[in-house]
Protein backbone atom coordinates (compact mmCIF):
# COMPACT_ATOMS: atom_id res chain seq x y z
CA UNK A 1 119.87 51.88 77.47
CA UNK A 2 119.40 54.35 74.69
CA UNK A 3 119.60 57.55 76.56
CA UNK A 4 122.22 56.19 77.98
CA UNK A 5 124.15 55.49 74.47
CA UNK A 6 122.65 59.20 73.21
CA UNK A 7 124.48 60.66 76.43
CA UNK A 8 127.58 59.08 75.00
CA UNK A 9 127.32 59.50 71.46
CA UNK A 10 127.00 63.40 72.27
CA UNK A 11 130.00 62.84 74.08
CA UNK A 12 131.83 61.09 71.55
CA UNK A 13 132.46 63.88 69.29
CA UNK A 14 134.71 65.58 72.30
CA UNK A 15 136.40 62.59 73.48
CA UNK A 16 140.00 61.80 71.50
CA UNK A 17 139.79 58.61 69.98
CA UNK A 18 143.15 57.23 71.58
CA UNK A 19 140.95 58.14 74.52
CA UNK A 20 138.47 55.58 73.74
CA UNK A 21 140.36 52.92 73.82
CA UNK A 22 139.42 51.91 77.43
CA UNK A 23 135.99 50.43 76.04
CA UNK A 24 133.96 53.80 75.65
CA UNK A 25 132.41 54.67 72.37
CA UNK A 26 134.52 54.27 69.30
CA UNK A 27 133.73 56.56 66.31
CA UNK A 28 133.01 54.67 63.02
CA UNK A 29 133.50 58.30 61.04
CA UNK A 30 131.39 61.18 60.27
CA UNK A 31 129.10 61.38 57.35
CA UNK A 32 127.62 64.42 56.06
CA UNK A 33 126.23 65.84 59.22
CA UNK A 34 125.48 61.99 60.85
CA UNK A 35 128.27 60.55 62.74
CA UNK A 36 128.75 56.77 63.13
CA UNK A 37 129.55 54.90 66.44
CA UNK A 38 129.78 51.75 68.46
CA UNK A 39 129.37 50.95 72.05
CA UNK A 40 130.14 47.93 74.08
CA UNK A 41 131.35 44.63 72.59
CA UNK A 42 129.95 41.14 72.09
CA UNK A 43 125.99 40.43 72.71
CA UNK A 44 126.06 43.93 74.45
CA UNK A 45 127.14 45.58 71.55
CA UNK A 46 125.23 48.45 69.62
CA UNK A 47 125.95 50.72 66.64
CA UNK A 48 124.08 53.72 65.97
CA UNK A 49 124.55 57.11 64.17
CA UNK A 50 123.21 60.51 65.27
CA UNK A 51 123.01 63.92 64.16
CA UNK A 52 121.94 67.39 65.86
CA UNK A 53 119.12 69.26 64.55
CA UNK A 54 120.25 72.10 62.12
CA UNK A 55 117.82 74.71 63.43
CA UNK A 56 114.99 74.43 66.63
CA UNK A 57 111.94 76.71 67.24
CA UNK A 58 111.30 78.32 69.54
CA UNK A 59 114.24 78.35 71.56
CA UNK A 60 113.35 77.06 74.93
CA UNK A 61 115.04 77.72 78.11
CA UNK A 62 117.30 75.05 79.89
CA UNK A 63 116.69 72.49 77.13
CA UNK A 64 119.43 70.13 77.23
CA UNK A 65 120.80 68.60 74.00
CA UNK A 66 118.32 67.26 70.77
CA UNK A 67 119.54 64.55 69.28
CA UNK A 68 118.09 62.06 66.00
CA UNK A 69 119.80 58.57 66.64
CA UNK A 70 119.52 55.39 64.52
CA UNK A 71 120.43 52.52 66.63
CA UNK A 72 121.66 48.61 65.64
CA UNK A 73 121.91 45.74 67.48
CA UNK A 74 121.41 41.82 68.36
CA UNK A 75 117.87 41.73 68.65
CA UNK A 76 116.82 45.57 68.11
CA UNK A 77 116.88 46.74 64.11
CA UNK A 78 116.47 50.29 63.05
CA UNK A 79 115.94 51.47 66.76
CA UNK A 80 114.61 55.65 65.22
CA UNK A 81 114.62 57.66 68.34
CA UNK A 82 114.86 61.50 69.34
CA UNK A 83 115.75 62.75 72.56
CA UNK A 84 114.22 66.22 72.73
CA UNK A 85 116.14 67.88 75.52
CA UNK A 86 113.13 68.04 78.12
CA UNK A 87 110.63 65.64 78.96
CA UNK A 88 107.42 64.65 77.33
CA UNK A 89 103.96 65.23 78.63
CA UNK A 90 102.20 61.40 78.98
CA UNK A 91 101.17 60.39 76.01
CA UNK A 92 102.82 63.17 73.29
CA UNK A 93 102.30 63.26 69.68
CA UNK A 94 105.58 63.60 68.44
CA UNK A 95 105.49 63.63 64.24
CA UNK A 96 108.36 63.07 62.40
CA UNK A 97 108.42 64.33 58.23
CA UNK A 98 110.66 63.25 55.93
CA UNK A 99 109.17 64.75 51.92
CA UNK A 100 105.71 63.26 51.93
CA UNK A 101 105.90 60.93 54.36
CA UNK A 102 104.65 61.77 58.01
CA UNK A 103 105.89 59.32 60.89
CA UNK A 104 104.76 58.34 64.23
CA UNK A 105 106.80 58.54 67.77
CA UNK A 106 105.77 57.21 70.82
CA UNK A 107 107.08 58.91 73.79
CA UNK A 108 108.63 57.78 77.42
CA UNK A 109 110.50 60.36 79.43
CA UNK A 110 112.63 62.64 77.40
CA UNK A 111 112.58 60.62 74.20
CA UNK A 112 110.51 59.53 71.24
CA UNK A 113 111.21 56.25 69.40
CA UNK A 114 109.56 55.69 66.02
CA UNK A 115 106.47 53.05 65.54
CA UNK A 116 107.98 51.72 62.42
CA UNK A 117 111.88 52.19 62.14
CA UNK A 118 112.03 50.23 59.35
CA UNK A 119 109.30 52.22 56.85
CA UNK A 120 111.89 55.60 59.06
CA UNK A 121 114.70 54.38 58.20
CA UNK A 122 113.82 54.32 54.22
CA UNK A 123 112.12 57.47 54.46
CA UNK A 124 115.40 58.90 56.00
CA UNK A 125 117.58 56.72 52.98
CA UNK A 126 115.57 58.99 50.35
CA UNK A 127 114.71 62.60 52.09
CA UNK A 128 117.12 65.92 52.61
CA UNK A 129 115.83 66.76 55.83
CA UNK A 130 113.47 65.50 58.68
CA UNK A 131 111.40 67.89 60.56
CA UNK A 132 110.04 66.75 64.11
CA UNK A 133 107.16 68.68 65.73
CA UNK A 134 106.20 68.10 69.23
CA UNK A 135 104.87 69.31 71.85
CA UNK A 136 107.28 71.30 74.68
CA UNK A 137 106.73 72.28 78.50
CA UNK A 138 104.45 75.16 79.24
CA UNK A 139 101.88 74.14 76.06
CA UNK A 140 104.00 75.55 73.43
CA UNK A 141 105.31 73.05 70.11
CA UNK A 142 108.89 72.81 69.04
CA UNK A 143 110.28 71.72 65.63
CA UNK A 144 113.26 70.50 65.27
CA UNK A 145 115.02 70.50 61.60
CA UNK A 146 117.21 67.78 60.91
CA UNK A 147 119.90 67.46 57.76
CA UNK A 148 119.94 63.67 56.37
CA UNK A 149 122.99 64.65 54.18
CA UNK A 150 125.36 61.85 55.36
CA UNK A 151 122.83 59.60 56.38
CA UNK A 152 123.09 56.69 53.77
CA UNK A 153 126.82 56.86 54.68
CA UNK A 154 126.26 56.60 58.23
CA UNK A 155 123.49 54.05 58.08
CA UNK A 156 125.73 51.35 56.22
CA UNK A 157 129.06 51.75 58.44
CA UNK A 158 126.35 51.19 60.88
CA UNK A 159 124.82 48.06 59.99
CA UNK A 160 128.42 46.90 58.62
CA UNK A 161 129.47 46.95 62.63
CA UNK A 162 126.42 45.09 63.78
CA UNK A 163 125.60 42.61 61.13
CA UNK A 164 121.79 40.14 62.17
């Protein structure tokens, strides 16, 4: 399901909101460099907020789009995840840094969810930037640099739409 809402919160940003009235995603506002959305409705419902990565290195040939998304809903709190764009060898080390504090991402397919979103999601509250390093097809490692101006912002118009 989250690839699925990352698809569409990439999306989002080109879709006209009186477009998005048939059920789709519906944009809770941009923050700094995150933007805020919802999907679905009732039970089903989830809220997260996402942001592109500022700069990426090396640049690697037919990656598809990096995204950093912070997902709410019933049952699921501070869902941290990044989709990187390709897929992830079997067991990657994906490390996430926010200041000091160095966090660890467990992979499955193209994306890398955090082990603790909570202890993530406060690192993210108090940093400028998160950098991700992983490693990318063909044995090389990719960081991704990600701005968490906005985030705070983002975060709370989050959790606001999908109160416990």
């Amino acid at each position: 399901m989250t690839h699925k809402i990352l698809i569409l919160a990439a999306c989002l940003a080109t879709i006209p909101l009186v477009a998005q009235a048939d059920g789709g995603p519906q944009s809770l506002g941009n923050f700094g460099n995150w933007t805020a959305a919802t999907y679905g409705s009732g039970a089903g419902k989830a809220c997260y907020a996402f942001t592109k990565p500022e700069s990426s290195a090396p640049a690697l040939p037919k990656r598809g789009a990096v995204l950093l998304t912070v997902t709410e809903r019933a049952g699921s709190r501070d869902e941290v995840s990044i989709d990187a764009g390709f897929t992830y060898a079997k067991a990657a080390n994906v490390v996430l840094t926010v200041g000091s504090n160095k966090l660890g991402f467990y992979t499955s397919g193209s994306d890398a969810f955090a082990l603790d979103g909570g202890k993530t999601v406060l690192a993210f509250q108090g940093g400028a930037s998160a950098v991700a390093k992983s490693p990318a097809p063909g044995g090389q490692s990719v960081t991704d640099n990600f701005s968490l101006a906005g985030f705070s912002d983002a975060y709370k118009a989050i959790v606001a739409a999908c109160p416990k």
